[in-house]
N, C-alpha and C. Protein backbone atom coordinates (compact mmCIF):
# COMPACT_ATOMS: atom_id res chain seq x y z
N UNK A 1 4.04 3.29 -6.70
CA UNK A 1 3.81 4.71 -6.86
C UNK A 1 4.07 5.41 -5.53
N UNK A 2 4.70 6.45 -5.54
CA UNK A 2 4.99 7.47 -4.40
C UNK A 2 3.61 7.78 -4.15
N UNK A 3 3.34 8.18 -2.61
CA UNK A 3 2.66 9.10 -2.21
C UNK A 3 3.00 10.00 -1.36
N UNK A 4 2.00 10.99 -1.38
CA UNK A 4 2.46 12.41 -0.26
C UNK A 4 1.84 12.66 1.07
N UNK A 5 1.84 12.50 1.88
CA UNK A 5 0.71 12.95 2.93
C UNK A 5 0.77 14.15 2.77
N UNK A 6 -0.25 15.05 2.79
CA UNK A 6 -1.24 16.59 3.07
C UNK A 6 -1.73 16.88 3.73
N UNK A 7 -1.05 17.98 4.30
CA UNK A 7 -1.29 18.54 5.84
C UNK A 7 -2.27 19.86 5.12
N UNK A 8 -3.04 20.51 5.94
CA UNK A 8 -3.60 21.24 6.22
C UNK A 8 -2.23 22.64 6.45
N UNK A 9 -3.51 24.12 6.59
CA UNK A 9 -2.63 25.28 7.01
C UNK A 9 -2.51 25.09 8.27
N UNK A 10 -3.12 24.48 9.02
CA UNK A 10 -2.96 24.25 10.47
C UNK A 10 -1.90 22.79 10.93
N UNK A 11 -1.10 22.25 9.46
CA UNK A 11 -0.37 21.17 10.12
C UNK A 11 -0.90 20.00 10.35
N UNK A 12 -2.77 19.95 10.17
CA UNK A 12 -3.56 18.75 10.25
C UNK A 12 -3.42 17.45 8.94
N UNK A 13 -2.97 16.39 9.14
CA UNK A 13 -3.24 15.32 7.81
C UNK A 13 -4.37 15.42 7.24
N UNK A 14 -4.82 16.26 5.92
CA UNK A 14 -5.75 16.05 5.16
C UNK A 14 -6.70 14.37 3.77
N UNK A 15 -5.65 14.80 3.47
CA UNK A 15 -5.58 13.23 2.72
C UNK A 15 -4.05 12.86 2.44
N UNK A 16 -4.18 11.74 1.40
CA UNK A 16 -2.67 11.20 1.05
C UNK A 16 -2.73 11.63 -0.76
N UNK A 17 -1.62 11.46 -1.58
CA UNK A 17 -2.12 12.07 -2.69
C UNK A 17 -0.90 11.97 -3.65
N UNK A 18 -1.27 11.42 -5.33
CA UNK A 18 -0.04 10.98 -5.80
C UNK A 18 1.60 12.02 -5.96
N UNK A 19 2.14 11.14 -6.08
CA UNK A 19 3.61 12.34 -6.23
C UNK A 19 3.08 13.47 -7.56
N UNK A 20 3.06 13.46 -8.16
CA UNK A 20 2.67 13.90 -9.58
C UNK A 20 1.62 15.23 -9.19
N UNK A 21 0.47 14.81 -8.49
CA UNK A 21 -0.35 16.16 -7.94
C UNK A 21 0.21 17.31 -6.84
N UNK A 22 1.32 15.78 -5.57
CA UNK A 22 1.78 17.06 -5.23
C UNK A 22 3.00 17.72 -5.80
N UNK A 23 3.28 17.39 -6.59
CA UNK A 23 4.48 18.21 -7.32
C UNK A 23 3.60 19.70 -8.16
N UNK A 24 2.68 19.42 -8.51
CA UNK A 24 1.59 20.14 -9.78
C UNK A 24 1.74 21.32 -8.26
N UNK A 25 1.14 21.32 -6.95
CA UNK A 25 0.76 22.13 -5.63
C UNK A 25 2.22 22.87 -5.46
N UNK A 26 3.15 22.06 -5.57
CA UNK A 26 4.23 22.91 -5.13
C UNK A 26 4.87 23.52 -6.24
N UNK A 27 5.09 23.01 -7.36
CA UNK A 27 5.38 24.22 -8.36
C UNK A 27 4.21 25.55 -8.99
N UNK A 28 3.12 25.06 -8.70
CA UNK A 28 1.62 26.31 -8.71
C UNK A 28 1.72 27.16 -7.06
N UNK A 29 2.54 26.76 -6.36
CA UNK A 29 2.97 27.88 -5.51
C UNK A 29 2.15 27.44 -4.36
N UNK A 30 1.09 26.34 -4.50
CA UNK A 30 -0.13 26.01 -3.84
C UNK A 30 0.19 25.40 -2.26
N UNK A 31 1.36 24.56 -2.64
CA UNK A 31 2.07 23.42 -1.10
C UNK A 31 3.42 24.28 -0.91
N UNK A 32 4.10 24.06 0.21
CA UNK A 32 5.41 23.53 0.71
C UNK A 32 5.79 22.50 0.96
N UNK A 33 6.79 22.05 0.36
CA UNK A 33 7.25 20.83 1.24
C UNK A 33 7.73 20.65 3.01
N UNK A 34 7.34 20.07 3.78
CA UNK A 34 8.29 19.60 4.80
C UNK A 34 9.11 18.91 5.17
N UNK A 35 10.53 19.72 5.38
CA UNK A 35 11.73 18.74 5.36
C UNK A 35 11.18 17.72 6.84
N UNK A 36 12.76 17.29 6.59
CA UNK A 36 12.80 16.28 8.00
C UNK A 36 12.84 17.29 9.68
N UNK A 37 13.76 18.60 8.98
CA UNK A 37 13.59 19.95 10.31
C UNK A 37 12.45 20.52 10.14
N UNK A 38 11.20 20.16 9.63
CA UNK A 38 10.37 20.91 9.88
C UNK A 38 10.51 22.27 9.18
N UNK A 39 10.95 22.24 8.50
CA UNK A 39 11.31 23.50 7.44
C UNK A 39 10.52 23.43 6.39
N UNK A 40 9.84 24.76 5.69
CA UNK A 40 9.01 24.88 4.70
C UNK A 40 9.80 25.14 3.97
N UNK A 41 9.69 25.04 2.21
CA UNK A 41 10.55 24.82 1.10
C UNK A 41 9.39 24.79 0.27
N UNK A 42 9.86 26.16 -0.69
CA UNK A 42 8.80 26.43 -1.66
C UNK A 42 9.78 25.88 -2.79
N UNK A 43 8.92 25.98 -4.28
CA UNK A 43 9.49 25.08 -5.13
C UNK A 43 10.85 25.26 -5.29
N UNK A 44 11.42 26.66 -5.28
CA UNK A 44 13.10 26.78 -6.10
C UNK A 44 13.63 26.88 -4.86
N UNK A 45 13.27 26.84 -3.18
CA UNK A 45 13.72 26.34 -2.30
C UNK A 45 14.32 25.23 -2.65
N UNK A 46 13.26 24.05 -3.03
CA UNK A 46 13.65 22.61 -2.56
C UNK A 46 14.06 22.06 -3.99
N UNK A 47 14.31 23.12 -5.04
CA UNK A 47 15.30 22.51 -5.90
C UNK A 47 16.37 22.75 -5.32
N UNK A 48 16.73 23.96 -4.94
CA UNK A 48 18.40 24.41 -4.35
C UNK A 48 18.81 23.30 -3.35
N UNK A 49 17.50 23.01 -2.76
CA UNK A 49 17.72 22.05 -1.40
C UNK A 49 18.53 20.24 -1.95
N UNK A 50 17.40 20.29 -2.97
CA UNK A 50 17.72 19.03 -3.53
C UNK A 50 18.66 18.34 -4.16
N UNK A 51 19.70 20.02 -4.69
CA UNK A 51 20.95 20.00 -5.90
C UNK A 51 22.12 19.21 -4.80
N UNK A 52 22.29 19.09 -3.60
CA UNK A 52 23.07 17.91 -3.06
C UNK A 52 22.56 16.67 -2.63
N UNK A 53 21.34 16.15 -3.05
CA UNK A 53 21.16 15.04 -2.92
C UNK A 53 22.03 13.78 -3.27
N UNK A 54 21.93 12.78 -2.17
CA UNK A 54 23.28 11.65 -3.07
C UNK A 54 22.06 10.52 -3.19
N UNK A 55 20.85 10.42 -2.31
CA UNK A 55 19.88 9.25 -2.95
C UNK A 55 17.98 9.65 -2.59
N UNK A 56 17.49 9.16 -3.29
CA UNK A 56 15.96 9.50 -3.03
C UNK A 56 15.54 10.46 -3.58
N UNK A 57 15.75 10.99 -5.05
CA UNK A 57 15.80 11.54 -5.98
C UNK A 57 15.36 11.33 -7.00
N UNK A 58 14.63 12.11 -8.28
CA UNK A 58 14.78 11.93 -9.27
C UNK A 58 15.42 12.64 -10.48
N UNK A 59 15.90 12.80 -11.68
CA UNK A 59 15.99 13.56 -12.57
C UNK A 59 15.11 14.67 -13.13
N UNK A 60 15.42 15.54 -13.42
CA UNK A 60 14.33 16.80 -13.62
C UNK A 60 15.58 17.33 -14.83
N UNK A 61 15.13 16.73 -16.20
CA UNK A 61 16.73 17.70 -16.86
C UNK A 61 17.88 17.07 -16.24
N UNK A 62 18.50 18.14 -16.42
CA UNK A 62 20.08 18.26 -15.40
C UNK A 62 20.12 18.57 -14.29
N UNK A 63 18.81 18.22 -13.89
CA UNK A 63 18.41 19.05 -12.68
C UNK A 63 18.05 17.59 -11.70
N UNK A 64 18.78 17.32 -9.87
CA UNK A 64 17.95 16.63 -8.94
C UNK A 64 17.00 17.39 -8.00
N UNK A 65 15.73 16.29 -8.28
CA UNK A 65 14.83 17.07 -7.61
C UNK A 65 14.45 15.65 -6.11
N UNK A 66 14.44 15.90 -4.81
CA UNK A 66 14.54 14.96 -3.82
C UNK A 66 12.41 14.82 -4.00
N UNK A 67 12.22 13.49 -3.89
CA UNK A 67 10.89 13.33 -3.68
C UNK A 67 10.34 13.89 -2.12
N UNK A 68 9.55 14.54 -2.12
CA UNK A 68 8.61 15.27 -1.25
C UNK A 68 7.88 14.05 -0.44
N UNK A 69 8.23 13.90 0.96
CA UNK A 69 7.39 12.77 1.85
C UNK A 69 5.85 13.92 1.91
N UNK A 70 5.86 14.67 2.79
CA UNK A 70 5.08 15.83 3.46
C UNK A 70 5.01 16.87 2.70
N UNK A 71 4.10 17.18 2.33
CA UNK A 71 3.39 18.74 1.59
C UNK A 71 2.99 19.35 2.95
N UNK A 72 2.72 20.87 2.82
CA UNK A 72 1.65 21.30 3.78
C UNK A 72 1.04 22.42 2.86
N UNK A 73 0.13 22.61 2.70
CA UNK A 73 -0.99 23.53 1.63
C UNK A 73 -0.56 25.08 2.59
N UNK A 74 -0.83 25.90 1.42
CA UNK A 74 -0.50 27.41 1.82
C UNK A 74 -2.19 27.86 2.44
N UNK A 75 -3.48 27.69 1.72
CA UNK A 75 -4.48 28.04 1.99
C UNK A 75 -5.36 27.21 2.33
N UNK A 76 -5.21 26.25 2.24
CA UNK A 76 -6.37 25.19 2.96
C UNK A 76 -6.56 24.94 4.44
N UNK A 77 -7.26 25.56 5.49
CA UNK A 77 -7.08 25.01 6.72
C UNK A 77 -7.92 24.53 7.33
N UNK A 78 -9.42 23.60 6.92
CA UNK A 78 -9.95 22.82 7.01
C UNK A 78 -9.20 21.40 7.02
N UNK A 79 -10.07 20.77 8.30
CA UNK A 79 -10.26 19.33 8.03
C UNK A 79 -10.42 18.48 7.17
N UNK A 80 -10.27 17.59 6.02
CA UNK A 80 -11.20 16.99 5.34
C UNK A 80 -12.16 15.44 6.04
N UNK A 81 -13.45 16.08 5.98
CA UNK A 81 -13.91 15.22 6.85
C UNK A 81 -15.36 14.70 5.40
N UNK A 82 -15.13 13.64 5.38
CA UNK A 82 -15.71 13.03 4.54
C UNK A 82 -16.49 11.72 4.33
N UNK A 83 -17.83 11.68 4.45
CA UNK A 83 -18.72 11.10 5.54
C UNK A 83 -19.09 9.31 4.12
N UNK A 84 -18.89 8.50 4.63
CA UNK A 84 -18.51 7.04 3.88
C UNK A 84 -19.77 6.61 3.09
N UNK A 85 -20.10 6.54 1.92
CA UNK A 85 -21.40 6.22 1.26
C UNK A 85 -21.64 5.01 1.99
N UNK A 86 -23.42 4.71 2.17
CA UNK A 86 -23.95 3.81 2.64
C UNK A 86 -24.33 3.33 1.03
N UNK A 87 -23.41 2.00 0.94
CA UNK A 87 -24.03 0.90 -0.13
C UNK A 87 -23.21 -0.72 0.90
N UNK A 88 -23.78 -1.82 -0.46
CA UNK A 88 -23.76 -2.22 0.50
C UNK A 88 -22.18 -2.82 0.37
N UNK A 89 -21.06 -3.03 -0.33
CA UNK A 89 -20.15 -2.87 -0.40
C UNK A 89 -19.29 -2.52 1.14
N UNK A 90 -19.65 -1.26 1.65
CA UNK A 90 -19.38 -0.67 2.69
C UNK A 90 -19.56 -0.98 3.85
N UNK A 91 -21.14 -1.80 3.69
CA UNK A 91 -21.61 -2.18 5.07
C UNK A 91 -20.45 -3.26 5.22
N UNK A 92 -20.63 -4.44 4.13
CA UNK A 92 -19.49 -5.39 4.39
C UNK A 92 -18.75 -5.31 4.69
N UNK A 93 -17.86 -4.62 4.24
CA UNK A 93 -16.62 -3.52 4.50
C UNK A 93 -16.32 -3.51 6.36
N UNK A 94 -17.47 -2.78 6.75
CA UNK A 94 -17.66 -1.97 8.09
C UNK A 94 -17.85 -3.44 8.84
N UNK A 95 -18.48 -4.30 8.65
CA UNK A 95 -18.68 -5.23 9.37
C UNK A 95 -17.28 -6.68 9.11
N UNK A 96 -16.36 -6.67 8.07
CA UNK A 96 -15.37 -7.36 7.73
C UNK A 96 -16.34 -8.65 7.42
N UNK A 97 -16.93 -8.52 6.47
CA UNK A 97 -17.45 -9.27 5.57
C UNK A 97 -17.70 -10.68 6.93
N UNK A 98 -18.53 -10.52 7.97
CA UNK A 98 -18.93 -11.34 8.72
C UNK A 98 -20.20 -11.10 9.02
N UNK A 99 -21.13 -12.40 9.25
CA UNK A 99 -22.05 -12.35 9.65
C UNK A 99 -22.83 -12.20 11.02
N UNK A 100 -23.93 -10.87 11.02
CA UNK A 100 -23.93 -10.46 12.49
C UNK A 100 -25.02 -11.31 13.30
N UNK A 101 -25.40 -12.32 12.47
CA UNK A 101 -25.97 -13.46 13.80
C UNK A 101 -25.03 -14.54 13.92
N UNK A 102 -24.54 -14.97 12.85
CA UNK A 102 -24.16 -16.33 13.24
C UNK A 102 -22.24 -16.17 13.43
N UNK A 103 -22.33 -14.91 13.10
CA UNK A 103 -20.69 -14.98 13.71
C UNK A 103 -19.54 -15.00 12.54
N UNK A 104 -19.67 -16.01 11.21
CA UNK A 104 -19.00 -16.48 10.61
C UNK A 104 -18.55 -15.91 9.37
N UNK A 105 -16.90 -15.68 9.03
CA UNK A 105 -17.02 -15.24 7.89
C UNK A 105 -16.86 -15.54 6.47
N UNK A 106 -17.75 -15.04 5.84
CA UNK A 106 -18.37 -15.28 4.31
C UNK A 106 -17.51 -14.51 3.05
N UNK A 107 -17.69 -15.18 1.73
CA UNK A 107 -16.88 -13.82 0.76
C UNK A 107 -17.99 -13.34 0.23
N UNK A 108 -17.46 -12.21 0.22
CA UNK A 108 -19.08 -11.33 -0.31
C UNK A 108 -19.64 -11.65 -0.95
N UNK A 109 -20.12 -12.85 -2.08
CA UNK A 109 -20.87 -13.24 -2.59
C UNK A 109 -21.74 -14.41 -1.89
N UNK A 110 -21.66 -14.38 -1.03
CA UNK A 110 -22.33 -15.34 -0.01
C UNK A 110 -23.36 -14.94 1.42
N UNK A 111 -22.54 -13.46 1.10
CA UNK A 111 -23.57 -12.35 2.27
C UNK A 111 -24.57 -11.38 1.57
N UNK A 112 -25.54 -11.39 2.22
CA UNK A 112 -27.06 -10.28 2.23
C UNK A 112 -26.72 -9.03 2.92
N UNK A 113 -27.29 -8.23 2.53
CA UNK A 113 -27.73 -7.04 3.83
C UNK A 113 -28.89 -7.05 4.61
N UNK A 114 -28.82 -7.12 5.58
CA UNK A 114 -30.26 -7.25 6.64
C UNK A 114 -30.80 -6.02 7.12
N UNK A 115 -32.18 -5.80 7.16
CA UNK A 115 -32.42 -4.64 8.04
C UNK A 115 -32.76 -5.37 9.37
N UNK A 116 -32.39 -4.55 10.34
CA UNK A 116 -32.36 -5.00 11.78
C UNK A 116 -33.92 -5.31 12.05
N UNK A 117 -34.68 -3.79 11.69
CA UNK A 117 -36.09 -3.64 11.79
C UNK A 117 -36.09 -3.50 10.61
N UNK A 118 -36.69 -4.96 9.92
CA UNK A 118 -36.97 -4.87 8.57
C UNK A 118 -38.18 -3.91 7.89
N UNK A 119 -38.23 -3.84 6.78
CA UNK A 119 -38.59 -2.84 6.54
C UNK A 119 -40.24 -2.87 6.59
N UNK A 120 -40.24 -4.10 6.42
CA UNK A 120 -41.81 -4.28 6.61
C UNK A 120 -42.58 -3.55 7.85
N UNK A 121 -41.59 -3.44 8.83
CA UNK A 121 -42.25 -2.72 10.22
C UNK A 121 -41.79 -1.39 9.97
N UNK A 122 -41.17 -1.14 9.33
CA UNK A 122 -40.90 0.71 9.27
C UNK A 122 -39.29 0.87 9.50
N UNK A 123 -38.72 -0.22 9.10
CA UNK A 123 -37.01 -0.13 9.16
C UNK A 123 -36.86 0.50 7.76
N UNK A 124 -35.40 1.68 8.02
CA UNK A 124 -34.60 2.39 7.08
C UNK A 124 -33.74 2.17 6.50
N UNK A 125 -33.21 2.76 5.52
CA UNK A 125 -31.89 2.14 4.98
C UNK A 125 -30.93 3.04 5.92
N UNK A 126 -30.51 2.93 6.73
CA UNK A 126 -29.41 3.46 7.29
C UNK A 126 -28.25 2.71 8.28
N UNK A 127 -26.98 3.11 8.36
CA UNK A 127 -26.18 2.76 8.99
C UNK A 127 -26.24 1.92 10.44
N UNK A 128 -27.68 2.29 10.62
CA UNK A 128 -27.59 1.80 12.44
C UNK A 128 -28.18 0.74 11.88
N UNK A 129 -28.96 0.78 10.88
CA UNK A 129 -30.19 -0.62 10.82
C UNK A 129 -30.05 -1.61 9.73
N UNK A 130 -28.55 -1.53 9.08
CA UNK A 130 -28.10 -2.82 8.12
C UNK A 130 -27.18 -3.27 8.82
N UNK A 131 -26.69 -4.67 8.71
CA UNK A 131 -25.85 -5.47 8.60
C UNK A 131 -25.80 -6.36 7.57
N UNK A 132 -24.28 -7.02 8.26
CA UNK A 132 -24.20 -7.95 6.85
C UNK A 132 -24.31 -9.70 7.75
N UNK A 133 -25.27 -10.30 7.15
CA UNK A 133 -25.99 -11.17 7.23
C UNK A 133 -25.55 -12.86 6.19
N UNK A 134 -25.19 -13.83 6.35
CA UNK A 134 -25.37 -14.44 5.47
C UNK A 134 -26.46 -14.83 5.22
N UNK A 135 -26.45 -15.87 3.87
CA UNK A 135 -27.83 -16.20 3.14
C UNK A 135 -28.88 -17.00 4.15
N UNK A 136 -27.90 -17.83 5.15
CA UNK A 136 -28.90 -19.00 5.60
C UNK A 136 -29.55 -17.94 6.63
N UNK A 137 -29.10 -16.92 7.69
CA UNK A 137 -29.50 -16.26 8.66
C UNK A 137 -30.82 -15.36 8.19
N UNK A 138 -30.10 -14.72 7.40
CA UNK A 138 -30.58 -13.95 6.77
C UNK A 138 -32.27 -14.49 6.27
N UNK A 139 -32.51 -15.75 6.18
CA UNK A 139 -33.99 -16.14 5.49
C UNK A 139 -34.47 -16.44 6.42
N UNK A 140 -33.74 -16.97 7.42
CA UNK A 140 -33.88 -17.56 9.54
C UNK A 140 -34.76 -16.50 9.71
N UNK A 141 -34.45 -15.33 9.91
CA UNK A 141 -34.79 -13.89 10.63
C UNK A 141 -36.19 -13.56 9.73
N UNK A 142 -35.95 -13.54 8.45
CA UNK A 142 -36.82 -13.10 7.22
C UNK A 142 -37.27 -11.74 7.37
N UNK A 143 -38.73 -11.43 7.74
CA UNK A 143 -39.24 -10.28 7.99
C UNK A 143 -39.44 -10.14 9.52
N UNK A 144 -38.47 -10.30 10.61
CA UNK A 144 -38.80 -10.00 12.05
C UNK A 144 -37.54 -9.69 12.24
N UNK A 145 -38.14 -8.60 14.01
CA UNK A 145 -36.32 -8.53 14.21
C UNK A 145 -35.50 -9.71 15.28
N UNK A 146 -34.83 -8.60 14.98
CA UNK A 146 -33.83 -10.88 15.85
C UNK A 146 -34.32 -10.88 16.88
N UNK A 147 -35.08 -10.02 17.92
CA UNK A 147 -35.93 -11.16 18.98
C UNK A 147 -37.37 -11.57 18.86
N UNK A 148 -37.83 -10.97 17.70
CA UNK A 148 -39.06 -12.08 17.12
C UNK A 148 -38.39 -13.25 16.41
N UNK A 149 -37.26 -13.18 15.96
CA UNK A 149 -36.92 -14.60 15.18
C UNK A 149 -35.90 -15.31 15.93
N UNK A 150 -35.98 -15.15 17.41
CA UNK A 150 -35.46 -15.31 18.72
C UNK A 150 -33.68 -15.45 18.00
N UNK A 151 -33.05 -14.87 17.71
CA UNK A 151 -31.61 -14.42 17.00
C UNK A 151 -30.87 -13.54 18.10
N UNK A 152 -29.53 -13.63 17.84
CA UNK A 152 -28.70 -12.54 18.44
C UNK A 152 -28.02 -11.81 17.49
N UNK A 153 -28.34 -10.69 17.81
CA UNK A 153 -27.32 -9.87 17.10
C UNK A 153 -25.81 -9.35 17.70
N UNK A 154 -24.75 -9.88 17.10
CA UNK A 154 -23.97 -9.96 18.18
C UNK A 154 -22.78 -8.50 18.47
N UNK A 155 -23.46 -7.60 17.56
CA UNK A 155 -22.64 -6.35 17.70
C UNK A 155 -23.73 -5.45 16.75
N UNK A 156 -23.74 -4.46 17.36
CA UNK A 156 -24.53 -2.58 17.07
C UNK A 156 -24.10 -2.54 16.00
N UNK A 157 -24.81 -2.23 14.94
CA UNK A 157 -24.18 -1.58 13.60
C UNK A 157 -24.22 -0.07 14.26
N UNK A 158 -23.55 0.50 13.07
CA UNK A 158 -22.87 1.73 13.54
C UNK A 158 -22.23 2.48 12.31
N UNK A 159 -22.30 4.29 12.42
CA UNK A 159 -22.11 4.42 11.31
C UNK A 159 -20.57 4.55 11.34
N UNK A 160 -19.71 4.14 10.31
CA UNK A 160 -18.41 4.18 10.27
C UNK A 160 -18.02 6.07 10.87
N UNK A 161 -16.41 5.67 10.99
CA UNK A 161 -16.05 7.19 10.97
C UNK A 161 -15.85 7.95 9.72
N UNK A 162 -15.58 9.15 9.56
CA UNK A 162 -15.51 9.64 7.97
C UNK A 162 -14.10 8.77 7.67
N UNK A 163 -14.05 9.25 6.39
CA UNK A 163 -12.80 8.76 5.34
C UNK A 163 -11.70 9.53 6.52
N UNK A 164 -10.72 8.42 6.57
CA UNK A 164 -9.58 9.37 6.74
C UNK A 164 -8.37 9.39 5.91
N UNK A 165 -7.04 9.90 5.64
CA UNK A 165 -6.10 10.05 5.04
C UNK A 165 -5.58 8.79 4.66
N UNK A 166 -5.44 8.44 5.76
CA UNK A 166 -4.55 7.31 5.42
C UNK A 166 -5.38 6.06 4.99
N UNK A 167 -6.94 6.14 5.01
CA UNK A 167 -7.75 4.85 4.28
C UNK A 167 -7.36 4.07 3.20
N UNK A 168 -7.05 3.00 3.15
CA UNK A 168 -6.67 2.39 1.94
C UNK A 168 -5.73 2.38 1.20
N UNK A 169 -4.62 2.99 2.25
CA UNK A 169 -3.11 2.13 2.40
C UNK A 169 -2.81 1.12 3.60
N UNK A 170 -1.69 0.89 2.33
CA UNK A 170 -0.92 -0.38 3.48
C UNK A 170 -0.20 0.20 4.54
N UNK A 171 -0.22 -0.13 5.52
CA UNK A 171 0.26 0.81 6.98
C UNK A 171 1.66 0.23 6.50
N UNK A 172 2.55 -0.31 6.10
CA UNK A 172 3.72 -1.26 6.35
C UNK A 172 4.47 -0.12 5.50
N UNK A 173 3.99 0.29 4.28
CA UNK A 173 4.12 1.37 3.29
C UNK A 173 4.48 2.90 3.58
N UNK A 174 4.14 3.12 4.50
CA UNK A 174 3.86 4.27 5.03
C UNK A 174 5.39 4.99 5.54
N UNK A 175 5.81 6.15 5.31
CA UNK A 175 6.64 6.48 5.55
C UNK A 175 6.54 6.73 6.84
N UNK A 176 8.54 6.10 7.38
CA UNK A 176 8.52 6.74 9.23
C UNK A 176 8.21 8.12 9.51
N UNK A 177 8.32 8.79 9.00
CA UNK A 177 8.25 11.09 8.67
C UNK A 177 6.69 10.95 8.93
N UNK A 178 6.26 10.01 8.30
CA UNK A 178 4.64 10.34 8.67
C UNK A 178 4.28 10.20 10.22
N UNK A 179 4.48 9.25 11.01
CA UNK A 179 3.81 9.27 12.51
C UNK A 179 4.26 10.48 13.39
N UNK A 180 5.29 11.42 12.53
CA UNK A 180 4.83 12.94 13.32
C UNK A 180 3.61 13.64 13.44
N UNK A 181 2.84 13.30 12.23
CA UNK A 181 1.24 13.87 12.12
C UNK A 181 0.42 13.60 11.65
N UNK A 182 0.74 11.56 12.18
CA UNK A 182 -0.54 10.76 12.11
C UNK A 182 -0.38 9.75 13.02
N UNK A 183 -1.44 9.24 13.99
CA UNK A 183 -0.94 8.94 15.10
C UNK A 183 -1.18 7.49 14.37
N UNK A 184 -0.81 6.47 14.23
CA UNK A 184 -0.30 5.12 13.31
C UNK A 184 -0.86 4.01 14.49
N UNK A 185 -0.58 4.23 16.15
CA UNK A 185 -1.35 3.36 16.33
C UNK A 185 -3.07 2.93 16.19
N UNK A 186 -3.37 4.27 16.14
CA UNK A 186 -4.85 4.33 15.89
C UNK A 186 -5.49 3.90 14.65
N UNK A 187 -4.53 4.68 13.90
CA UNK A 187 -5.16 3.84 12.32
C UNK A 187 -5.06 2.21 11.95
N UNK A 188 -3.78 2.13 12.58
CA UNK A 188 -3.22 0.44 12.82
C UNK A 188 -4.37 -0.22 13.75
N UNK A 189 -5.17 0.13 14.62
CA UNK A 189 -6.33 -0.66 14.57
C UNK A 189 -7.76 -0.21 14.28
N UNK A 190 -8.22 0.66 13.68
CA UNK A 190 -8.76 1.11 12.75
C UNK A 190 -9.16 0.51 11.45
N UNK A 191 -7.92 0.67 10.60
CA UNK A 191 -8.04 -0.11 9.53
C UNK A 191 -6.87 -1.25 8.97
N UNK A 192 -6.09 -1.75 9.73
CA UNK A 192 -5.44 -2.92 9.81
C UNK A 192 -4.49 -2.49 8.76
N UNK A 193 -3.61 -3.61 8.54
CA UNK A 193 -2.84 -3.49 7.70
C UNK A 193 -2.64 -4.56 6.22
């Protein structure tokens, strides 16, 4: 399936988003496309634009229409900043399904969530104070924190950053047009590929 990256009115990467929705934005008058010059192209722009296409196209009728890499929204000029549910899915996630005493990694059916300061002493469910724990550590520690159950914890939980655009694609996927206004090494170690 195609996707689009979505820029903001300010040119910012908002999210990523199927071909199909952004086509719905640019014929509702809602997006522009951005060529490769940086040129905005409203819909019967970037049909006229598209009527010499020789590849990267589809049929529309009798009509070629060139697939859209880059949208940029006419009225949206917010950020989308979108803050990551705490379950525990996520924590695993955030921690790469490894365990934060003993180091080693587990498939998620083999890992717990730990509270740091368990709850018995007045620990929360929150981002700073879960990890992901396997089963054997995890009963080691029980109700103390890892220097009553003389343990290391070998890295800060922490709350992730928000969602960003490019979350949960394959970086390899990603169109070259995109690292004009997404910086690719960052996400490339961020969220891997």
């Amino acid at each position: 399936m195609t996707q689009v990256l979505v820029l903001n009115r300010g040119w910012a990467p908002i999210r990523v988003e199927s071909l199909r929705d952004a086509l719905i934005k640019l014929w509702l008058g809602k997006a522009q496309v951005v060529d490769e010059e940086y040129t905005l192209h409203d819909f019967q722009e970037w049909c006229d634009f598209s009527a010499g296409a020789e590849n990267g196209y589809i049929g529309v009728g009798n009509q070629k229409f060139v697939l859209p890499q880059i949208i940029k929204l006419r009225e949206y000029n917010r950020v989308h900043q979108k803050h990551v549910k705490l379950n525990r899915y996520n924590v695993l996630a955030r921690d790469k399904n490894t365990c934060a005493y003993c180091g080693q990694q587990f498939p998620v059916r083999k890992l717990t969530l730990d509270h740091v300061i368990p709850r018995a002493q007045g620990g929360r469910d929150k981002w700073e104070n879960l990890v992901a724990a396997c089963q054997t550590c995890n009963g080691l520690k029980a109700d103390r924190t890892p220097e009553q159950a003389g343990m290391r914890l070998r890295r800060k939980p922490y709350e992730p950053p928000t969602v960003a655009p490019l979350k949960g694609l394959r970086l390899s996927r990603v169109p070259k047009r995109w690292e004009d206004f997404v910086d690719m090494a960052y996400w490339k170690a961020e969220i891997g590929d």
